[in-house]
Protein backbone atom coordinates (compact mmCIF):
# COMPACT_ATOMS: atom_id res chain seq x y z
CA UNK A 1 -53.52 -1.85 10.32
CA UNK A 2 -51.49 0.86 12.03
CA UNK A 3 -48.65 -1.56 12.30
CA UNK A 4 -48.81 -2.75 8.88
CA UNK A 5 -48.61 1.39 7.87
CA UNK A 6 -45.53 2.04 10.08
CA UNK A 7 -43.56 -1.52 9.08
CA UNK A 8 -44.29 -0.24 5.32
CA UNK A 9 -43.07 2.91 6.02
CA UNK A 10 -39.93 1.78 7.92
CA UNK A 11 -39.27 -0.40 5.07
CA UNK A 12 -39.22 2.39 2.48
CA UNK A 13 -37.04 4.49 4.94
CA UNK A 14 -34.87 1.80 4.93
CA UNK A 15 -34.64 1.19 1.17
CA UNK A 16 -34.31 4.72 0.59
CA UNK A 17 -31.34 4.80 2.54
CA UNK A 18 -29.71 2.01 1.51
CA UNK A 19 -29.90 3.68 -1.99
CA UNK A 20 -28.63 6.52 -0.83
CA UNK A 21 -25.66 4.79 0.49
CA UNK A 22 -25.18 2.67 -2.46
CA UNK A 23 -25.20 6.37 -4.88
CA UNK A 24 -23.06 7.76 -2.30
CA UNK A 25 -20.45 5.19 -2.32
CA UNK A 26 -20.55 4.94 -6.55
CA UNK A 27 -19.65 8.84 -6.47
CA UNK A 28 -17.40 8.46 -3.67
CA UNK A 29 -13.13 9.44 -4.40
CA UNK A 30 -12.69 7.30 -1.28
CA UNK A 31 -11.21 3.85 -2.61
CA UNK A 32 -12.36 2.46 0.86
CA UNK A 33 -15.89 3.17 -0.76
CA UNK A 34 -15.11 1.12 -4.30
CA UNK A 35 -15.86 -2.46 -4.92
CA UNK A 36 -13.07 -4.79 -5.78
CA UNK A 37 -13.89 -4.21 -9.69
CA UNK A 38 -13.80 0.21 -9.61
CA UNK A 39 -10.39 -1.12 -7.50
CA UNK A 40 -8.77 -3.20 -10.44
CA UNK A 41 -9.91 -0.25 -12.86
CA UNK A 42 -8.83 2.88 -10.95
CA UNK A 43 -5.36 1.15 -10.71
CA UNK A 44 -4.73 0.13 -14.22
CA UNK A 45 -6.41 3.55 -15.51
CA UNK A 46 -3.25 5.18 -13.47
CA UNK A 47 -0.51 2.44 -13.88
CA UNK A 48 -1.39 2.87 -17.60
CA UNK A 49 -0.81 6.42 -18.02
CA UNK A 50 2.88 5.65 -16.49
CA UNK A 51 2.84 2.45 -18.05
CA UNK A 52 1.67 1.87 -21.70
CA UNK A 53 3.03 -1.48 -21.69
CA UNK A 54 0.57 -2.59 -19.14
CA UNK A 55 -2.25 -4.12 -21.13
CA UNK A 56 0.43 -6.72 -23.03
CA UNK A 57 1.98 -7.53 -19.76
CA UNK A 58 -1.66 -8.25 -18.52
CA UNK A 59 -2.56 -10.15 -21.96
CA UNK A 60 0.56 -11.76 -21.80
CA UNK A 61 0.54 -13.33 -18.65
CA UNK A 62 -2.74 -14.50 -19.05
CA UNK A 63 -2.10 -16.37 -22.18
CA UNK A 64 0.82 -17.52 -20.66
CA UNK A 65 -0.98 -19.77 -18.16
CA UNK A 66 -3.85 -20.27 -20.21
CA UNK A 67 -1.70 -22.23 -22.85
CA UNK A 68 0.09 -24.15 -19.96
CA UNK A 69 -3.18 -25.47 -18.72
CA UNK A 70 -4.18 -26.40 -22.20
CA UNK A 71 -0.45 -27.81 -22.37
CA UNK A 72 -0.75 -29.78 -19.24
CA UNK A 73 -4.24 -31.00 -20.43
CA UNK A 74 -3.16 -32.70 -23.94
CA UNK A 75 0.20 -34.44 -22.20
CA UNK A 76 -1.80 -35.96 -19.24
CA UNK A 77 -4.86 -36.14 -20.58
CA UNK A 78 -6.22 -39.04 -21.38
CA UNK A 79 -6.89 -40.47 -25.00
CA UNK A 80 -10.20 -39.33 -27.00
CA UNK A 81 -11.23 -37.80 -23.92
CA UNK A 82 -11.90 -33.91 -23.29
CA UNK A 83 -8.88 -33.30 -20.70
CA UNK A 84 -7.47 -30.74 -22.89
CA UNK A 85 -11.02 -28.81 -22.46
CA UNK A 86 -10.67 -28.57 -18.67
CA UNK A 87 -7.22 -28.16 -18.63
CA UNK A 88 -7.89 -24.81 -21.30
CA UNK A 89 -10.51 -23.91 -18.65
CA UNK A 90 -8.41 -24.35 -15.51
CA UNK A 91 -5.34 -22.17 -17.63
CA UNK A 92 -7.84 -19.44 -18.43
CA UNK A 93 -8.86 -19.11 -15.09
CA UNK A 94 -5.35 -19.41 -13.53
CA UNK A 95 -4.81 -16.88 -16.10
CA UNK A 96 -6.94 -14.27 -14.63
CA UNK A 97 -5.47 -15.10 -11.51
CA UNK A 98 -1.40 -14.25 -12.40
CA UNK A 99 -2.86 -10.96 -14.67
CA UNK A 100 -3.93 -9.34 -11.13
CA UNK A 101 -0.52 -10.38 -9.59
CA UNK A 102 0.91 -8.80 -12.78
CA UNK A 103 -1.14 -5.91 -12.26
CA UNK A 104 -0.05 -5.74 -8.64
CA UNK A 105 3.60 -5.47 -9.19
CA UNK A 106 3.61 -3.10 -12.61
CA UNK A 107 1.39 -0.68 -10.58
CA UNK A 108 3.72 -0.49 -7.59
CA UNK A 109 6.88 -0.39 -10.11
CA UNK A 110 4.80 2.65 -12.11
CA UNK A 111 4.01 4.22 -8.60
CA UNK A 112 7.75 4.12 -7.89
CA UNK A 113 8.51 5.52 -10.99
CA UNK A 114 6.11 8.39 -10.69
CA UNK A 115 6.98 9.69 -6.91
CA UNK A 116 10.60 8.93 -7.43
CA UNK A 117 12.96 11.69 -6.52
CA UNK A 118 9.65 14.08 -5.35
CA UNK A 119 9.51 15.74 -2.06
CA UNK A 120 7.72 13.00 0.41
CA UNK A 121 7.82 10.23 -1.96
CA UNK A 122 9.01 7.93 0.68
CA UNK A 123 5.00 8.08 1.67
CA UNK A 124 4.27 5.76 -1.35
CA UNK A 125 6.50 2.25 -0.14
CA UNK A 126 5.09 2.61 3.60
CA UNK A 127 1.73 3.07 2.30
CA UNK A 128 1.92 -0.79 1.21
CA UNK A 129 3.15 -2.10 4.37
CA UNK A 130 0.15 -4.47 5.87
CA UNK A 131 -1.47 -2.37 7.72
CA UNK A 132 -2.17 -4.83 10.75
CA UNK A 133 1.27 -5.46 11.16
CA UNK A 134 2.58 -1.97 10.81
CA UNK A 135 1.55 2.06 11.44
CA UNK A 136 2.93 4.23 9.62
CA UNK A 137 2.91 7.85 10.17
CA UNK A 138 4.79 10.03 7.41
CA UNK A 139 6.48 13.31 7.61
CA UNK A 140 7.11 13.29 11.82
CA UNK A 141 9.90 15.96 10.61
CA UNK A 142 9.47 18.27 7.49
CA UNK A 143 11.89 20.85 6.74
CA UNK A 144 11.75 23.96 4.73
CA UNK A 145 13.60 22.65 2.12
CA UNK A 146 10.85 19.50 2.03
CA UNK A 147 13.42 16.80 3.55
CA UNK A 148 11.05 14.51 5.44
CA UNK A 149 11.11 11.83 8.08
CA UNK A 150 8.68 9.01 8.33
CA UNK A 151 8.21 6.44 10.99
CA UNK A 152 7.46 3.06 11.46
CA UNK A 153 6.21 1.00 14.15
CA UNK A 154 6.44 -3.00 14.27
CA UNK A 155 7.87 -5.74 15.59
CA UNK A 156 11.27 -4.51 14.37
CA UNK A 157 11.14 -1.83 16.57
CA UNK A 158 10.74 1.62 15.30
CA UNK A 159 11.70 2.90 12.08
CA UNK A 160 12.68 5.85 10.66
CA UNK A 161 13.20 6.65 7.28
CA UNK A 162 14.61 9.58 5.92
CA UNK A 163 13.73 11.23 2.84
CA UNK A 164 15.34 13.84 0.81
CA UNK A 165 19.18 14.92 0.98
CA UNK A 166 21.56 12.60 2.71
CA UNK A 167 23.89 15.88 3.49
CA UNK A 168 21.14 17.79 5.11
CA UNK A 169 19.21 14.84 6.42
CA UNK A 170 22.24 13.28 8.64
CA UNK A 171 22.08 15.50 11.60
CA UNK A 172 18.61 15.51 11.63
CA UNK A 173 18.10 11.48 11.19
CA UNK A 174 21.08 11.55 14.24
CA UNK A 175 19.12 13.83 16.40
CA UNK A 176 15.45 12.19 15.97
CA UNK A 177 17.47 8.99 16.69
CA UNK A 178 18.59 10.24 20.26
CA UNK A 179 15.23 11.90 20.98
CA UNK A 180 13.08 8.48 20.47
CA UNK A 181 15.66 6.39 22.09
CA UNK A 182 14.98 8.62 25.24
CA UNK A 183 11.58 7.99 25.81
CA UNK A 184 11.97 3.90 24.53
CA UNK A 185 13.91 3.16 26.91
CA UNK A 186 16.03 0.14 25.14
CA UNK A 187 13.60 -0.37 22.19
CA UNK A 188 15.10 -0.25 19.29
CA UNK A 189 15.42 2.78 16.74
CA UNK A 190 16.34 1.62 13.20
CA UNK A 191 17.79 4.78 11.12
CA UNK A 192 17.30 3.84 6.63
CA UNK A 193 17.95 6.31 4.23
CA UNK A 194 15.97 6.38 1.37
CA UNK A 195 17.79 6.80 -2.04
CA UNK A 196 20.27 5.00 -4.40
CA UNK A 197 23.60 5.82 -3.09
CA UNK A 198 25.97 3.39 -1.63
CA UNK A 199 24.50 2.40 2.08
CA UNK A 200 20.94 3.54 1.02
CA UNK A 201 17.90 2.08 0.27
CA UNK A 202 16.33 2.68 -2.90
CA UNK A 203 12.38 3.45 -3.04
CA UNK A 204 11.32 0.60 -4.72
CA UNK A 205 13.08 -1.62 -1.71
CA UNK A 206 11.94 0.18 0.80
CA UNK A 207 9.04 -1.91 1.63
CA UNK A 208 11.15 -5.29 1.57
CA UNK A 209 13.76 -3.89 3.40
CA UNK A 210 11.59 -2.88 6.31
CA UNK A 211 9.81 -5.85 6.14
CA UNK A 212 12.71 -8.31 6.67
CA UNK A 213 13.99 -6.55 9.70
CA UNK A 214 14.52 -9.17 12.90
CA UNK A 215 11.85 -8.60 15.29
CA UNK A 216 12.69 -7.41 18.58
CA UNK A 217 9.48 -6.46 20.12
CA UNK A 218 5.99 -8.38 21.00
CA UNK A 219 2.72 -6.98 20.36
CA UNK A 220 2.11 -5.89 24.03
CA UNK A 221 5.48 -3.68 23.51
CA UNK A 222 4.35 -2.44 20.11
CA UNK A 223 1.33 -0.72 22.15
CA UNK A 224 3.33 0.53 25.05
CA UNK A 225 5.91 2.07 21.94
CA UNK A 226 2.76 3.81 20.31
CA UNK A 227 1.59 5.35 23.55
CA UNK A 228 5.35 6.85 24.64
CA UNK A 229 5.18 8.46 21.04
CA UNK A 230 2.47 9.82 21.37
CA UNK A 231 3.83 11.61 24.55
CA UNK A 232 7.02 12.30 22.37
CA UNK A 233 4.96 13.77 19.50
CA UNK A 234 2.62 15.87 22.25
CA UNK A 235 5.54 17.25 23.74
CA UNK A 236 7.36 18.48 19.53
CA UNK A 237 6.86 21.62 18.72
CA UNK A 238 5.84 20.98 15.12
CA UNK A 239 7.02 22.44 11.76
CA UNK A 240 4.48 23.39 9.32
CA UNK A 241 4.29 21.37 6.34
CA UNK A 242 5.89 23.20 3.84
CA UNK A 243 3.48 24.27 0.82
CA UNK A 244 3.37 21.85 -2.33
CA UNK A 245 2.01 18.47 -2.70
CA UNK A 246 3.46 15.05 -1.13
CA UNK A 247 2.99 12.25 -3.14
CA UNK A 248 -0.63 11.32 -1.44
CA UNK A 249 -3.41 10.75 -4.15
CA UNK A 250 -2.08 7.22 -5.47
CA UNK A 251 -5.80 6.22 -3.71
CA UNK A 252 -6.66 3.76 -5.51
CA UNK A 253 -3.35 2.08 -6.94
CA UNK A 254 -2.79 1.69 -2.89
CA UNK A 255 -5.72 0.75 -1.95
CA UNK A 256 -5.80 -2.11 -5.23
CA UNK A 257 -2.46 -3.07 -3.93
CA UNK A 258 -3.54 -3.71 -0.40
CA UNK A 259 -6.52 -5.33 -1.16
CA UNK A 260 -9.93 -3.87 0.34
């Protein structure tokens, strides 16, 4: 009888808990605590206010598909039969399928267009990169006037990109260069600016461009790079981050984008 009492009361710990956790993560700003469908509506409530095209482009390419499959249905569809049904039925659900791809690209393009041009927008394309192929760590250098320097790690190598003015940037970009290549002894240090001037890379490329770099390192070197910068970073004397925001609370756009 004892038993029975203490199992009973376990149980109720355990469900209160669990309820707890549940409320907790339904209140939660953390978009690693959302469901898939708080995912899909934190994204297009933000895309939207950049983009107020966005619901036609989602209507749109749903009744795109939708009519194909009912297209596809009627030509190869046999006579007097109900072909055209399933075919209407597989379009609708394709449908739903090439809105969330839609959604996907119009919320990166409307998180390009929102960060553009601010101080540590180059944040936003890194953000995207998978994150099992790729760590990111923004702003490694920030100066006073809010010119950054993030860095990649991959199979590429490492990358840095820098982000703010080219003029004031150069030296900078030159001298971070020379200090990684120091303590990577023969890995290689890719140098991008970010920005839309001839021999730049423009925000909304940044992602691509990093991606399709040739890969010059294996995973067991990728390791051995993130432990000698973490020497390198141990032995910076770090500059403050400068006051005013970087472009960090796109939470759940990102975290839509990248899938849970």
């Amino acid at each position: 009888m004892a038993r029975s009492e203490a199992a009973k009361a376990l149980a109720e710990k355990q469900k209160a808990e669990a309820k707890a956790l549940r409320e907790k993560k339904r209140n939660s700003d953390n978009p690693a605590d959302w469901n898939t469908f708080r995912q899909i509506r934190e994204s297009f409530k933000i895309t939207h206010q950049i983009d107020p095209q966005l619901p036609y482009w989602l209507a749109g390419s749903w009744l795109a598909v939708t009519l194909l499959g009912l297209a596809l249905g009627l030509i190869f569809g046999r006579s007097g039969s109900l072909d055209w049904l399933w075919g209407l039925i597989a379009g609708a659900l394709f449908g739903v399928t090439a809105a969330m791809f839609m959604l996907t690209h119009r919320t990166k393009k409307g998180a390009y267009t929102r960060y553009k041009g601010q101080p540590g927008a180059g944040e936003v394309p890194l953000s995207m990169l998978n994150k099992k192929k790729w760590t990111t760590q923004p702003a490694i250098v920030v100066t006073r006037q809010q010119d950054c320097i993030h860095r990649v790690v991959g199979e590429p190598g490492v990358v840095l990109v820098g982000d703010g003015d080219p003029g004031r940037l150069k030296q900078l970009m030159s001298t971070e260069v020379k200090r990684h290549q120091q303590v990577l002894y023969g890995i290689h240090v890719e140098a991008i600016q970010m920005g839309d001037e001839p021999g730049q890379v423009p925000i909304e490329k940044v992602q691509k461009h990093i991606e399709k770099l040739p890969k010059t390192i294996d995973a067991v070197q990728i390791e051995e790079v993130k432990g000698r910068l973490k020497a390198l970073d141990a032995m910076k004397s770090r500059v403050p981050l400068p006051k005013g925001p970087l472009p960090t609370s796109m939470k759940g756009s990102r975290k839509a984008m990248r899938g849970r």
